[in-house]
PDB file of N, CA and C in Angstrom:
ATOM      1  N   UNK A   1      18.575  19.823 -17.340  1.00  0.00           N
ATOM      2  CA  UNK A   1      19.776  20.484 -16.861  1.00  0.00           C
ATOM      3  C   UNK A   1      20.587  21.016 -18.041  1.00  0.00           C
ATOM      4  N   UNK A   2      20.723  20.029 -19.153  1.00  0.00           N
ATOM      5  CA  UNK A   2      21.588  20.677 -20.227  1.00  0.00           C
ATOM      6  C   UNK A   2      20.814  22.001 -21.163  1.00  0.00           C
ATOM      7  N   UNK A   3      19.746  21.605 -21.116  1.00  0.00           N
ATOM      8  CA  UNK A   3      18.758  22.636 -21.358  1.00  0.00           C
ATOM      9  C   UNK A   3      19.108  24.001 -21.348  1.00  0.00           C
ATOM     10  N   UNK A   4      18.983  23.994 -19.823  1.00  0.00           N
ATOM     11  CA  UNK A   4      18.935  25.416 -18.940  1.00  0.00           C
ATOM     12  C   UNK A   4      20.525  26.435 -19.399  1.00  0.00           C
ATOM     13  N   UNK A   5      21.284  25.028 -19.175  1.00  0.00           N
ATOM     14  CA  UNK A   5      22.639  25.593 -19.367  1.00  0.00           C
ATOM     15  C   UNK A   5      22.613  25.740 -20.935  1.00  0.00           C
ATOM     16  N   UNK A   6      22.493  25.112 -21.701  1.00  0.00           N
ATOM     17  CA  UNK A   6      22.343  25.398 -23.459  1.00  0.00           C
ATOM     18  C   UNK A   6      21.324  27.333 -23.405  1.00  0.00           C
ATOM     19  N   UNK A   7      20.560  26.953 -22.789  1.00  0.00           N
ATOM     20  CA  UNK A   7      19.841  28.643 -22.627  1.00  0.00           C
ATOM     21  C   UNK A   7      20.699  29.964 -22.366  1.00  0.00           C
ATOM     22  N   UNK A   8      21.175  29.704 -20.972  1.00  0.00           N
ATOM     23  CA  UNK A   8      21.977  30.406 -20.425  1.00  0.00           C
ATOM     24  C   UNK A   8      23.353  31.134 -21.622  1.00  0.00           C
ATOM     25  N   UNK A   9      24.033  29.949 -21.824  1.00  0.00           N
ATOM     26  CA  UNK A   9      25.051  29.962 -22.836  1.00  0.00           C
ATOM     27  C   UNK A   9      24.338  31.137 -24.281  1.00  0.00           C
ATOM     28  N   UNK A  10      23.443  30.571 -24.558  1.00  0.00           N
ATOM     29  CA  UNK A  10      22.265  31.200 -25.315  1.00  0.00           C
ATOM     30  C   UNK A  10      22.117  32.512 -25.011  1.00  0.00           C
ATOM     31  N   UNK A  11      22.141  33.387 -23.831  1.00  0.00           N
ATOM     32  CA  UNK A  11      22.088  34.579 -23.695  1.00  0.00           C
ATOM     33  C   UNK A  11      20.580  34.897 -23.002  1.00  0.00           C
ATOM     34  N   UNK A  12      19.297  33.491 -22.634  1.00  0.00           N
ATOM     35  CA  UNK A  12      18.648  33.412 -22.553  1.00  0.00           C
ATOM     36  C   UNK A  12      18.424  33.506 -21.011  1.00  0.00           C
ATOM     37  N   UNK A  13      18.585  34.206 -19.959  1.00  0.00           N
ATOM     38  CA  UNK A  13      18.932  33.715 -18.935  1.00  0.00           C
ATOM     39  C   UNK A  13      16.737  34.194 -18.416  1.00  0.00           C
ATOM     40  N   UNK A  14      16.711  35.058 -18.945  1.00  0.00           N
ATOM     41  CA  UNK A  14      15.047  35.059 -18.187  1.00  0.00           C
ATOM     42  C   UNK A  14      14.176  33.950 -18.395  1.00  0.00           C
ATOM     43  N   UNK A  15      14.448  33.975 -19.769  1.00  0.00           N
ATOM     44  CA  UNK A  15      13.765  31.963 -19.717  1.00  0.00           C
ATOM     45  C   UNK A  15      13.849  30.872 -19.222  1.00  0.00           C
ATOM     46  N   UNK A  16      15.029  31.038 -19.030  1.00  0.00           N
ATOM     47  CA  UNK A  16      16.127  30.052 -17.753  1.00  0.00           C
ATOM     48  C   UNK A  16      15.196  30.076 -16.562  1.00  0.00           C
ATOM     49  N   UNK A  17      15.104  30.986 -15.920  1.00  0.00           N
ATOM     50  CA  UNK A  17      14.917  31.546 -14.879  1.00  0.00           C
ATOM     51  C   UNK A  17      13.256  31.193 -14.401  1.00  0.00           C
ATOM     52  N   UNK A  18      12.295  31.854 -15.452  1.00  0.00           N
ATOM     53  CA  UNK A  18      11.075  31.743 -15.399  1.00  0.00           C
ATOM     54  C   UNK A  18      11.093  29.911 -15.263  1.00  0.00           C
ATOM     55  N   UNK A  19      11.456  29.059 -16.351  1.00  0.00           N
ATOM     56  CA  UNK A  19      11.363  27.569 -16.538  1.00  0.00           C
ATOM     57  C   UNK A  19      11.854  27.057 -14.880  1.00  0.00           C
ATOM     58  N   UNK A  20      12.725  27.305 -14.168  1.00  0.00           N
ATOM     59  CA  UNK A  20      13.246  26.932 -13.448  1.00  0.00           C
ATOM     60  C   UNK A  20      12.039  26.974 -12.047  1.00  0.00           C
ATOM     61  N   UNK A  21      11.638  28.366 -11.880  1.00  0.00           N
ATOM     62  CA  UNK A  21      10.952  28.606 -10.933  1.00  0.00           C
ATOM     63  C   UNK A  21       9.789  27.748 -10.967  1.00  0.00           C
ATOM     64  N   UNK A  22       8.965  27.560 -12.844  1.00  0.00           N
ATOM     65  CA  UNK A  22       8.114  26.899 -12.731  1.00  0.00           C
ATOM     66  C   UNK A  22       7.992  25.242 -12.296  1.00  0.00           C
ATOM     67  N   UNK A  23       9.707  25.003 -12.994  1.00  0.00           N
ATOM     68  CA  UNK A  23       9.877  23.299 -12.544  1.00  0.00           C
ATOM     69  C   UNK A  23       9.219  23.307 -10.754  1.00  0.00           C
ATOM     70  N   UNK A  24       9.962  24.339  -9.805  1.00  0.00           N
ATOM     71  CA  UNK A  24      10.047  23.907  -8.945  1.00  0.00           C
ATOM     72  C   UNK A  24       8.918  24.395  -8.469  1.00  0.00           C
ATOM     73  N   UNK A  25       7.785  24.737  -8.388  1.00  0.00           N
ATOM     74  CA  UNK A  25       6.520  24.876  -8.377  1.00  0.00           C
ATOM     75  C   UNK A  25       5.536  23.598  -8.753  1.00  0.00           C
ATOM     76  N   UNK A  26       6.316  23.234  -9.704  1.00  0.00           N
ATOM     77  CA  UNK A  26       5.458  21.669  -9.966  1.00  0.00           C
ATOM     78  C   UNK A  26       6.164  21.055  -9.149  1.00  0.00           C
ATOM     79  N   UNK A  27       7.034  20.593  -8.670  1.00  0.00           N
ATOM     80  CA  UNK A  27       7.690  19.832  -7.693  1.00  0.00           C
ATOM     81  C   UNK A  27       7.384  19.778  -6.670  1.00  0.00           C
ATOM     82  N   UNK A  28       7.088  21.247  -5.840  1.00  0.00           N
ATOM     83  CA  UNK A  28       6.907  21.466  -4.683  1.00  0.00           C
ATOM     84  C   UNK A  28       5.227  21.300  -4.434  1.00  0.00           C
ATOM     85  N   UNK A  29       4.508  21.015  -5.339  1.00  0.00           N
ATOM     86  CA  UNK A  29       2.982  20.517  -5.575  1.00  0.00           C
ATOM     87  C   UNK A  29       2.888  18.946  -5.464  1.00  0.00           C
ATOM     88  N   UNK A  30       4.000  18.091  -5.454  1.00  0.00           N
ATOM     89  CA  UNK A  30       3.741  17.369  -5.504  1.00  0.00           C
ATOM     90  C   UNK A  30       3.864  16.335  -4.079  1.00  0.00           C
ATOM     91  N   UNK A  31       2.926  14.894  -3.972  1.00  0.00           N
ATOM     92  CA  UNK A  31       2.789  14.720  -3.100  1.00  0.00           C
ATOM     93  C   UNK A  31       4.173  13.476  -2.796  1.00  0.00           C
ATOM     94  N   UNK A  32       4.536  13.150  -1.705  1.00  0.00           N
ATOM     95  CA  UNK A  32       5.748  12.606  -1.255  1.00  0.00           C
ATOM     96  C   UNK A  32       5.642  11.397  -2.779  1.00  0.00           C
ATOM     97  N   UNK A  33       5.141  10.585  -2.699  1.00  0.00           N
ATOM     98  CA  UNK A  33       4.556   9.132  -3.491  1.00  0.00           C
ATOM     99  C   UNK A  33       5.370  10.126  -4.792  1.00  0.00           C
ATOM    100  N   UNK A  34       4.564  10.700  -5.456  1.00  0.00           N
ATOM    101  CA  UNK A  34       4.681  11.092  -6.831  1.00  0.00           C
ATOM    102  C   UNK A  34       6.166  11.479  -7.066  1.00  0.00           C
ATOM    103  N   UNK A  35       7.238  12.611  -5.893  1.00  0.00           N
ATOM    104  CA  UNK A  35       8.202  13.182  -5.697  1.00  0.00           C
ATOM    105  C   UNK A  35       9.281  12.364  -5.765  1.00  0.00           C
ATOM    106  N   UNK A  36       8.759  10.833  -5.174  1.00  0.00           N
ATOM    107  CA  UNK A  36       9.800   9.587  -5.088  1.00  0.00           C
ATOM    108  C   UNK A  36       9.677   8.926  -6.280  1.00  0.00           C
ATOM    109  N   UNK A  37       8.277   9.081  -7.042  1.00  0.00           N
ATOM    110  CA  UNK A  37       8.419   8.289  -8.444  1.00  0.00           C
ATOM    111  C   UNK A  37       8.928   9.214  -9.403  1.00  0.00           C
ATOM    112  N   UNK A  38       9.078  10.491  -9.194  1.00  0.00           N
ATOM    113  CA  UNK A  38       9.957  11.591  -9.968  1.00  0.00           C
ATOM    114  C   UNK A  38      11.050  11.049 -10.193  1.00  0.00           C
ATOM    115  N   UNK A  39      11.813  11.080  -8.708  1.00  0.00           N
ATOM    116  CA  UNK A  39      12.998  10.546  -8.250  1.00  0.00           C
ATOM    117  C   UNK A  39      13.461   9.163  -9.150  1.00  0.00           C
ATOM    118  N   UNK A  40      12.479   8.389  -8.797  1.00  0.00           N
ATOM    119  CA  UNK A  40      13.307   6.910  -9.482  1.00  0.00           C
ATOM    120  C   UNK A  40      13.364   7.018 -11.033  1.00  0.00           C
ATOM    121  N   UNK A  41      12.034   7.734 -11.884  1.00  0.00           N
ATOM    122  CA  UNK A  41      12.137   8.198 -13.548  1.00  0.00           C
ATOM    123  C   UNK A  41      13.914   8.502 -13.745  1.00  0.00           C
ATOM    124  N   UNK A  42      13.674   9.877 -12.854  1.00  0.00           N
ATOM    125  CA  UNK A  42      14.556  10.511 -13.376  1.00  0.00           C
ATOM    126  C   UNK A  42      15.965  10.039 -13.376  1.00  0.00           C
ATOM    127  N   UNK A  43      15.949   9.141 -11.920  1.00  0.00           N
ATOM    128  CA  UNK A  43      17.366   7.766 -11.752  1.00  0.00           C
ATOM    129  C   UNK A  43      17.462   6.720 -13.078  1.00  0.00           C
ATOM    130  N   UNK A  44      16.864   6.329 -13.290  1.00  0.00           N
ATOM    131  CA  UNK A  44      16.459   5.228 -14.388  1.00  0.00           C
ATOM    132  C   UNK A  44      16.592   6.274 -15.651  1.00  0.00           C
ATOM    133  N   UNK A  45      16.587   7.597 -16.162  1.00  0.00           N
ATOM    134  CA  UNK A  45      16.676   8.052 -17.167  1.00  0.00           C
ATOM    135  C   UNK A  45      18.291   8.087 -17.195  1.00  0.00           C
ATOM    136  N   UNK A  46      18.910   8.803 -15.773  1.00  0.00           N
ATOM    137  CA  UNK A  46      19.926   9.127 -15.933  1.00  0.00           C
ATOM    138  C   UNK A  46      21.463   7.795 -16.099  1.00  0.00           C
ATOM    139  N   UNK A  47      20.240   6.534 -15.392  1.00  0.00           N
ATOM    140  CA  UNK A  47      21.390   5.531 -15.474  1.00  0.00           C
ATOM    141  C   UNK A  47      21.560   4.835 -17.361  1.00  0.00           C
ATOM    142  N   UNK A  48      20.326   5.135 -17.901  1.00  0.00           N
ATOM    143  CA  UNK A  48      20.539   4.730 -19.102  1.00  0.00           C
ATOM    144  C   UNK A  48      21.040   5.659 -19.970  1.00  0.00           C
ATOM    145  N   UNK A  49      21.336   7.481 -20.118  1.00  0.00           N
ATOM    146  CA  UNK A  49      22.228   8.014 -20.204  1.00  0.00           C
ATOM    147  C   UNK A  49      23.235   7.722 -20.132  1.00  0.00           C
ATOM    148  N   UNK A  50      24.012   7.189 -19.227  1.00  0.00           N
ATOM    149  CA  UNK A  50      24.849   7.239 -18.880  1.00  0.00           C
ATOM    150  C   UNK A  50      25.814   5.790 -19.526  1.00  0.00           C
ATOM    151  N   UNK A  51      24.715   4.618 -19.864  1.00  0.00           N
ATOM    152  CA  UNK A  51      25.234   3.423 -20.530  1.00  0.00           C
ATOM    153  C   UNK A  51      24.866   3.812 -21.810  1.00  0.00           C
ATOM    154  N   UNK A  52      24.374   4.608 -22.540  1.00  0.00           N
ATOM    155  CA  UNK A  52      24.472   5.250 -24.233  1.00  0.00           C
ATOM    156  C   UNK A  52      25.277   5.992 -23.863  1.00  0.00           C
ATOM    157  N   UNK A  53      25.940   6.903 -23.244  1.00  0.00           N
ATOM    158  CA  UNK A  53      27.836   7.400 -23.577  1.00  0.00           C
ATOM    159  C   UNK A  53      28.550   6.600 -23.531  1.00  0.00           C
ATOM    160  N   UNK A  54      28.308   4.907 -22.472  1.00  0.00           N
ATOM    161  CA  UNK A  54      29.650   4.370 -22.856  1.00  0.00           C
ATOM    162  C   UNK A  54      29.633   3.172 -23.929  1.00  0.00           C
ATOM    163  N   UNK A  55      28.350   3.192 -24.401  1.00  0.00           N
ATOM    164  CA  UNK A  55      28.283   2.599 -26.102  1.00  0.00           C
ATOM    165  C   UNK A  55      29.069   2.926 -26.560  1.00  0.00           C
ATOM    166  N   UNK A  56      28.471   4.890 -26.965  1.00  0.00           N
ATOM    167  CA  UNK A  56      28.609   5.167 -28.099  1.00  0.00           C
ATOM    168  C   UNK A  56      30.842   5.320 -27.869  1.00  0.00           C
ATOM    169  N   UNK A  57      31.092   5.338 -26.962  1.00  0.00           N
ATOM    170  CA  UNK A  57      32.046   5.836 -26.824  1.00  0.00           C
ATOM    171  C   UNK A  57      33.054   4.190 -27.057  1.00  0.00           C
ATOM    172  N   UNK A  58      32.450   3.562 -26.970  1.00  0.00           N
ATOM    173  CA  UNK A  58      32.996   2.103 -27.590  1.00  0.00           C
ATOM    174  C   UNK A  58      32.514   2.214 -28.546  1.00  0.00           C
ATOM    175  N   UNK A  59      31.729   2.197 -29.418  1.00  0.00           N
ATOM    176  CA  UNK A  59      31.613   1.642 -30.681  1.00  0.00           C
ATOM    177  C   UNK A  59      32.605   3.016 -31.628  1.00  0.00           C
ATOM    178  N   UNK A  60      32.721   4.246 -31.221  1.00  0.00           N
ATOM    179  CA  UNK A  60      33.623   4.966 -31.582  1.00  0.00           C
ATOM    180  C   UNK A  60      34.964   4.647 -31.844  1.00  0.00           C
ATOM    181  N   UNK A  61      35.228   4.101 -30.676  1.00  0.00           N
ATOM    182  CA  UNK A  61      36.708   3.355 -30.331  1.00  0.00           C
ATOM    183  C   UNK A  61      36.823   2.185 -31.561  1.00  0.00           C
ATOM    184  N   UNK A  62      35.919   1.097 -31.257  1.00  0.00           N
ATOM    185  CA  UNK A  62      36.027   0.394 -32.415  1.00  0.00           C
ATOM    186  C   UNK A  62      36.241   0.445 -33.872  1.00  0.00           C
ATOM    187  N   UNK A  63      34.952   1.922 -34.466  1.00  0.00           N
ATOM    188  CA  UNK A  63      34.931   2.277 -35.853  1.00  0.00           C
ATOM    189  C   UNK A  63      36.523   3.151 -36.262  1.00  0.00           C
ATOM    190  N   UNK A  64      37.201   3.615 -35.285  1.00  0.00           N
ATOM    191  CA  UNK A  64      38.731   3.983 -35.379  1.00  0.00           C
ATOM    192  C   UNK A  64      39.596   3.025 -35.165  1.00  0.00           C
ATOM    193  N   UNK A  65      39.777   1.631 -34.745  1.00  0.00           N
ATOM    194  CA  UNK A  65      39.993   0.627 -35.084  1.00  0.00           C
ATOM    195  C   UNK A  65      40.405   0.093 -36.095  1.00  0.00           C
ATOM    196  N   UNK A  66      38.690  -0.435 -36.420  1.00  0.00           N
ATOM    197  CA  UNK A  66      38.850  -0.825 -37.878  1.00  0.00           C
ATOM    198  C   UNK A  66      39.248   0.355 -38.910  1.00  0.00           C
ATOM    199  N   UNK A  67      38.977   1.220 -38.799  1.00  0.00           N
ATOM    200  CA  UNK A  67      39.725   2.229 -39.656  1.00  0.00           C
ATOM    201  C   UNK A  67      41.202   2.040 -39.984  1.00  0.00           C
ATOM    202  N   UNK A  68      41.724   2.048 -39.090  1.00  0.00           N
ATOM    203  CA  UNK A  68      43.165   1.830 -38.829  1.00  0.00           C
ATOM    204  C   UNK A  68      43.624   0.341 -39.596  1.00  0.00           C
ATOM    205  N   UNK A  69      43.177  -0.555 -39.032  1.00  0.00           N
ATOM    206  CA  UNK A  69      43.005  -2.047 -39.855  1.00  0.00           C
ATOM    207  C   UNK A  69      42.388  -1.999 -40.690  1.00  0.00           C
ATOM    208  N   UNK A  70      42.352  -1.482 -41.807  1.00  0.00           N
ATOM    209  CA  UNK A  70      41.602  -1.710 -43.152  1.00  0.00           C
ATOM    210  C   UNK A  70      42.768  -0.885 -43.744  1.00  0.00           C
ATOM    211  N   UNK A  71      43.220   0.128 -43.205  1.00  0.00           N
ATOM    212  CA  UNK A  71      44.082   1.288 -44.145  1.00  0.00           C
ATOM    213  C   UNK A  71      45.706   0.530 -43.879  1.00  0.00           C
ATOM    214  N   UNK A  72      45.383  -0.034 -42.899  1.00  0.00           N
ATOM    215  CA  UNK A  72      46.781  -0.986 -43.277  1.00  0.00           C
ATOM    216  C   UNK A  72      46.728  -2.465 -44.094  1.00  0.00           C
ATOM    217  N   UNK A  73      45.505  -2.670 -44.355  1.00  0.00           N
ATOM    218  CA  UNK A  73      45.545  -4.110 -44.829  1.00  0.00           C
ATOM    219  C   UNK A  73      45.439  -3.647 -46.395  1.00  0.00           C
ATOM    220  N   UNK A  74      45.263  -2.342 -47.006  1.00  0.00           N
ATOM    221  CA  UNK A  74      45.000  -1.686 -48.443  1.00  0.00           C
ATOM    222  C   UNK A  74      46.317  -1.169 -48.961  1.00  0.00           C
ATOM    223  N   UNK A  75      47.598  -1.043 -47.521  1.00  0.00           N
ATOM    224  CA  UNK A  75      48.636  -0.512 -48.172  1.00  0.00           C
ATOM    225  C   UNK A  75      49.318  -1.593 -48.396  1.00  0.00           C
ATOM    226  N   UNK A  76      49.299  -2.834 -47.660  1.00  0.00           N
ATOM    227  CA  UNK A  76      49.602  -4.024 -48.063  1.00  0.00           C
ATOM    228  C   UNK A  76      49.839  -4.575 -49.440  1.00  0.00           C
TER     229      UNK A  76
END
């Protein structure tokens, strides 16, 4: 998905376009079984996405933190 849109943005929109049609050509080839194990990959990719943004977005928080507590413990 970020892909397509990184393309688009890109000025790339026929590539977009062609990739897209082909995804859904492989999709639509596929049999129910395989379509549902698509399904759960792509659930399970997106749920662990989604817990690496709120890492990184804590350990961010933290390293500005300690930033903060170190530059006050040096003016000390």
């Amino acid at each position: 998905m970020q892909s397509a849109c990184s393309m688009r943005l890109a000025g790339m929109e026929d590539t977009t376009e062609l990739l897209e049609k082909k995804q859904a050509s492989e999709i639509s080839k596929m049999s129910l079984e395989e379509a549902l194990t698509l399904a759960r990959a792509f659930s399970h990719y997106l749920n662990l996405m989604g817990i690496a943004e709120v890492h990184h977005r804590v350990v961010s928080v933290r390293i500005k933190e300690l930033a903060v507590l170190y530059q006050s413990l040096n003016l000390q």
